[in-house]
N, C-alpha and C. Protein backbone atom coordinates (compact mmCIF):
# COMPACT_ATOMS: atom_id res chain seq x y z
N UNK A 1 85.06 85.29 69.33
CA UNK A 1 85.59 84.71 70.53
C UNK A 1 86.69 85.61 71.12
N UNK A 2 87.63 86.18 70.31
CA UNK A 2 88.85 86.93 70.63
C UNK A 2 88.06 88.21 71.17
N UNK A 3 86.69 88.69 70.74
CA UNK A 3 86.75 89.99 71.36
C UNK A 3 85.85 89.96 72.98
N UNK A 4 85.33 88.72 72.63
CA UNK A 4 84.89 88.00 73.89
C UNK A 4 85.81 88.31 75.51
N UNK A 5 86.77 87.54 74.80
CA UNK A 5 87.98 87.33 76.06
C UNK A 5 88.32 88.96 76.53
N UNK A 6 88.73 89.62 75.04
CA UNK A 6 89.29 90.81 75.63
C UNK A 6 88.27 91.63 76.26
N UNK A 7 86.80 91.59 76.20
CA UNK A 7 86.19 92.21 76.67
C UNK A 7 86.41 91.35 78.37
N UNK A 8 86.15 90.26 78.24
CA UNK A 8 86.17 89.84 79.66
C UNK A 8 87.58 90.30 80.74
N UNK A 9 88.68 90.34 80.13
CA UNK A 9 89.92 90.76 80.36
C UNK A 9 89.91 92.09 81.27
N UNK A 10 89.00 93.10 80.16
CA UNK A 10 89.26 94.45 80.29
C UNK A 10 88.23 94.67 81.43
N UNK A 11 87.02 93.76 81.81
CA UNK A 11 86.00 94.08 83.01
C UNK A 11 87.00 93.39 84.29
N UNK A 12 87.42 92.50 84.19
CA UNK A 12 88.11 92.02 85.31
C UNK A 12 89.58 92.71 85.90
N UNK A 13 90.37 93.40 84.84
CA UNK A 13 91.24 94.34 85.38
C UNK A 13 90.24 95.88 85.68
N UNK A 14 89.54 96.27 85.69
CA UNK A 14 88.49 97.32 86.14
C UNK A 14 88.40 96.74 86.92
N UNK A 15 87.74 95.82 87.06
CA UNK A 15 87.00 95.80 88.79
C UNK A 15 88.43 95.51 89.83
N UNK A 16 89.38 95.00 89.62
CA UNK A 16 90.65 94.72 90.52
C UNK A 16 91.15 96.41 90.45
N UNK A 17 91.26 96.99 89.71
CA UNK A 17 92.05 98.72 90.11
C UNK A 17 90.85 98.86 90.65
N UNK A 18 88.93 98.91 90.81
CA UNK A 18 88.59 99.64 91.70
C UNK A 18 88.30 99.15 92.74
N UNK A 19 88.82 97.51 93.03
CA UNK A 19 88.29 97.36 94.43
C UNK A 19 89.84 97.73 95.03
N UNK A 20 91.24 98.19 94.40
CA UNK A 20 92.33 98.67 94.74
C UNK A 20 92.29 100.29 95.45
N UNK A 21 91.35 100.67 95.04
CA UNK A 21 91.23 102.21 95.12
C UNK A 21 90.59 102.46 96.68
N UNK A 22 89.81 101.23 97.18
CA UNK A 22 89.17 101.55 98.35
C UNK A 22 90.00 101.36 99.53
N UNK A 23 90.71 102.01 100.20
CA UNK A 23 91.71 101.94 101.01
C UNK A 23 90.55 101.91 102.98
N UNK A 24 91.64 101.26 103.28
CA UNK A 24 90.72 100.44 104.36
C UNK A 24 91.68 101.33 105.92
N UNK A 25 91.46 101.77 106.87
CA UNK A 25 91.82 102.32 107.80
C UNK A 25 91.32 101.78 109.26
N UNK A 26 92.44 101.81 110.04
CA UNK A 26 91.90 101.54 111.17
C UNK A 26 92.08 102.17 112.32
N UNK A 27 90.71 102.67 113.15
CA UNK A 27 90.60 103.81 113.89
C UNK A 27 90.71 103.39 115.29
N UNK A 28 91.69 103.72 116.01
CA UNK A 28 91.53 102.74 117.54
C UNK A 28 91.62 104.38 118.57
N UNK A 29 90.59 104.18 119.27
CA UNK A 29 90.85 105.23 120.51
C UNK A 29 91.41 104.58 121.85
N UNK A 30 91.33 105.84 122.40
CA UNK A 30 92.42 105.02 123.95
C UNK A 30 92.15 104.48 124.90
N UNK A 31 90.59 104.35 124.75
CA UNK A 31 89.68 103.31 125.88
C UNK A 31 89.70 101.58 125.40
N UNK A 32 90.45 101.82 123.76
CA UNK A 32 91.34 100.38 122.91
C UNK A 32 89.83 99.81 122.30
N UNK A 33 88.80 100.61 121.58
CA UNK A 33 87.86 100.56 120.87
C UNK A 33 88.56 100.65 119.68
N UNK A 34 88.29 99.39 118.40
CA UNK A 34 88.79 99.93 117.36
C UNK A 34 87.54 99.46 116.05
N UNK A 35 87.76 100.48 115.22
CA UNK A 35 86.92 100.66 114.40
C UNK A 35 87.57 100.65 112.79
N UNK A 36 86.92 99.62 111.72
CA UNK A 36 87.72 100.15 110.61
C UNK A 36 86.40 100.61 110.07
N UNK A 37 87.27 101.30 108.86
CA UNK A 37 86.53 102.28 107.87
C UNK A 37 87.11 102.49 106.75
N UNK A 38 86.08 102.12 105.41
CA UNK A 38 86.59 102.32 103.85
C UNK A 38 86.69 103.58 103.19
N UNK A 39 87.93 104.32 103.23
CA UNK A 39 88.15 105.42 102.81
C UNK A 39 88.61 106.80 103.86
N UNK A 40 89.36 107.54 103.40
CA UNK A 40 90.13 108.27 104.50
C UNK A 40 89.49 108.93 105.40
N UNK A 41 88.95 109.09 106.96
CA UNK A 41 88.19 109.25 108.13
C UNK A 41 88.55 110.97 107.77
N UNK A 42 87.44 111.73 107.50
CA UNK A 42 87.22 113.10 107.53
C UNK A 42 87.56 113.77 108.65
N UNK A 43 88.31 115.09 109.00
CA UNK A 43 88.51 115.58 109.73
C UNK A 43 87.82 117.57 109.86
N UNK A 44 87.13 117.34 110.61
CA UNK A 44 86.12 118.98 111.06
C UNK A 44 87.72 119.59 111.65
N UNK A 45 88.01 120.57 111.35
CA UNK A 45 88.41 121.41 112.38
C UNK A 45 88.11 122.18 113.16
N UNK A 46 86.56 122.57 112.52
CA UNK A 46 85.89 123.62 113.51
C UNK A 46 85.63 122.81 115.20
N UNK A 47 85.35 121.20 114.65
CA UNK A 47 84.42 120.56 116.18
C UNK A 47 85.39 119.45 116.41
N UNK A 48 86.52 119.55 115.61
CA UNK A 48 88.31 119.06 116.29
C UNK A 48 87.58 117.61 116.59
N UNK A 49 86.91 117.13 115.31
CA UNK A 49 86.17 115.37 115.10
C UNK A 49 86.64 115.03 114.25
N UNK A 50 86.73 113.61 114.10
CA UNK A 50 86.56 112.59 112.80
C UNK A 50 85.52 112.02 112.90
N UNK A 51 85.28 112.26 111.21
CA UNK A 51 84.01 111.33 110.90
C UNK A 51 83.94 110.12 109.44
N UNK A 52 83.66 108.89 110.21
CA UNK A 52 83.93 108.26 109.13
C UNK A 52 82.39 107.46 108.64
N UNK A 53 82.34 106.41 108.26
CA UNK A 53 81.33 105.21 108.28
C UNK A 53 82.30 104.04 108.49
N UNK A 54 81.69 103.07 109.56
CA UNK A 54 82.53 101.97 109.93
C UNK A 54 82.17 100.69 109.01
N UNK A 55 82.40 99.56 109.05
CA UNK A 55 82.34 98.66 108.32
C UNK A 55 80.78 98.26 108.15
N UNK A 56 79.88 98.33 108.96
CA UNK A 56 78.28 98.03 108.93
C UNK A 56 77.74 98.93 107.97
N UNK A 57 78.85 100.20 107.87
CA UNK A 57 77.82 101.53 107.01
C UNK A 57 77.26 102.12 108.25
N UNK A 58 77.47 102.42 109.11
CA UNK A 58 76.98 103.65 110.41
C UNK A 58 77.97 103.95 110.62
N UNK A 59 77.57 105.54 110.90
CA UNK A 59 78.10 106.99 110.45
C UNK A 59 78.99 106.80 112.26
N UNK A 60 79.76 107.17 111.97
CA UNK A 60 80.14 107.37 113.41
C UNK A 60 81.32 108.65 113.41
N UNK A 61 81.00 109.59 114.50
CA UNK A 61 82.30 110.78 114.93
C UNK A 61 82.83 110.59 115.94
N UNK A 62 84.05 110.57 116.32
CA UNK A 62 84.72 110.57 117.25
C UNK A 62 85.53 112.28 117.46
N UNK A 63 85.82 112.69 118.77
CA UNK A 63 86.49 113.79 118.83
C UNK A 63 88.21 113.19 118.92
N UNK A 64 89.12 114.03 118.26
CA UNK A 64 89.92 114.04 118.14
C UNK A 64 90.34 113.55 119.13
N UNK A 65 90.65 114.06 120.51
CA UNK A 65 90.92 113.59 121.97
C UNK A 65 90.65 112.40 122.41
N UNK A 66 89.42 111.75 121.97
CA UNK A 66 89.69 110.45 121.98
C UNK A 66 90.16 109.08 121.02
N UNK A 67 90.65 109.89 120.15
CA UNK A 67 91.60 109.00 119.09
C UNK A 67 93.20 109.01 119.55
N UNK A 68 93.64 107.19 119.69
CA UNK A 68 94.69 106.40 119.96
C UNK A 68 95.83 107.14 118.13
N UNK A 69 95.05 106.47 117.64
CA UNK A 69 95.75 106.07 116.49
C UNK A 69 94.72 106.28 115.18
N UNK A 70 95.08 106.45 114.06
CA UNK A 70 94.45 106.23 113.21
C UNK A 70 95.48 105.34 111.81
N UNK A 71 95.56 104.45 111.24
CA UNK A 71 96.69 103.38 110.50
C UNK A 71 95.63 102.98 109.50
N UNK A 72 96.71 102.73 108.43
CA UNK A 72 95.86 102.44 107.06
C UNK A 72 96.14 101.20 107.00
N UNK A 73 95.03 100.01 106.69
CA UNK A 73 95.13 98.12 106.89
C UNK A 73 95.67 98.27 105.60
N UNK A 74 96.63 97.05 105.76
CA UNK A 74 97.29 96.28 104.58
C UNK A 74 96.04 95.36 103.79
């Protein structure tokens, strides 16, 4: 029973540090379109874009120029 629990213990603090690890961002451009996205929005320098995946899972780039803001959700 005791190794029961601790096994159950030790899966439930795992899964809380990795659903901790997925950091959530929110992408607003200046036409006031805003978009979140799980994990830090990639930046090209060659084609001066971000590219992230938004919350549905579609891929989306924006060019730099039309990004407001980019803020990480609480």
């Amino acid at each position: 029973m005791y190794r029961l629990i601790t096994f159950l213990m030790t899966l439930l603090l795992s899964l809380f540090l990795l659903g901790c690890g997925a950091k959530q961002y929110e992408v607003t451009t200046k036409t006031g379109k805003s978009y979140t996205t799980y994990g830090t929005p990639e930046y090209d320098v060659r084609s001066e874009t971000y590219k992230f995946k938004n919350d549905k899972g579609k891929e989306v780039i924006l060019n730099q120029e039309d990004i407001e803001v980019i803020q990480e959700k609480e």
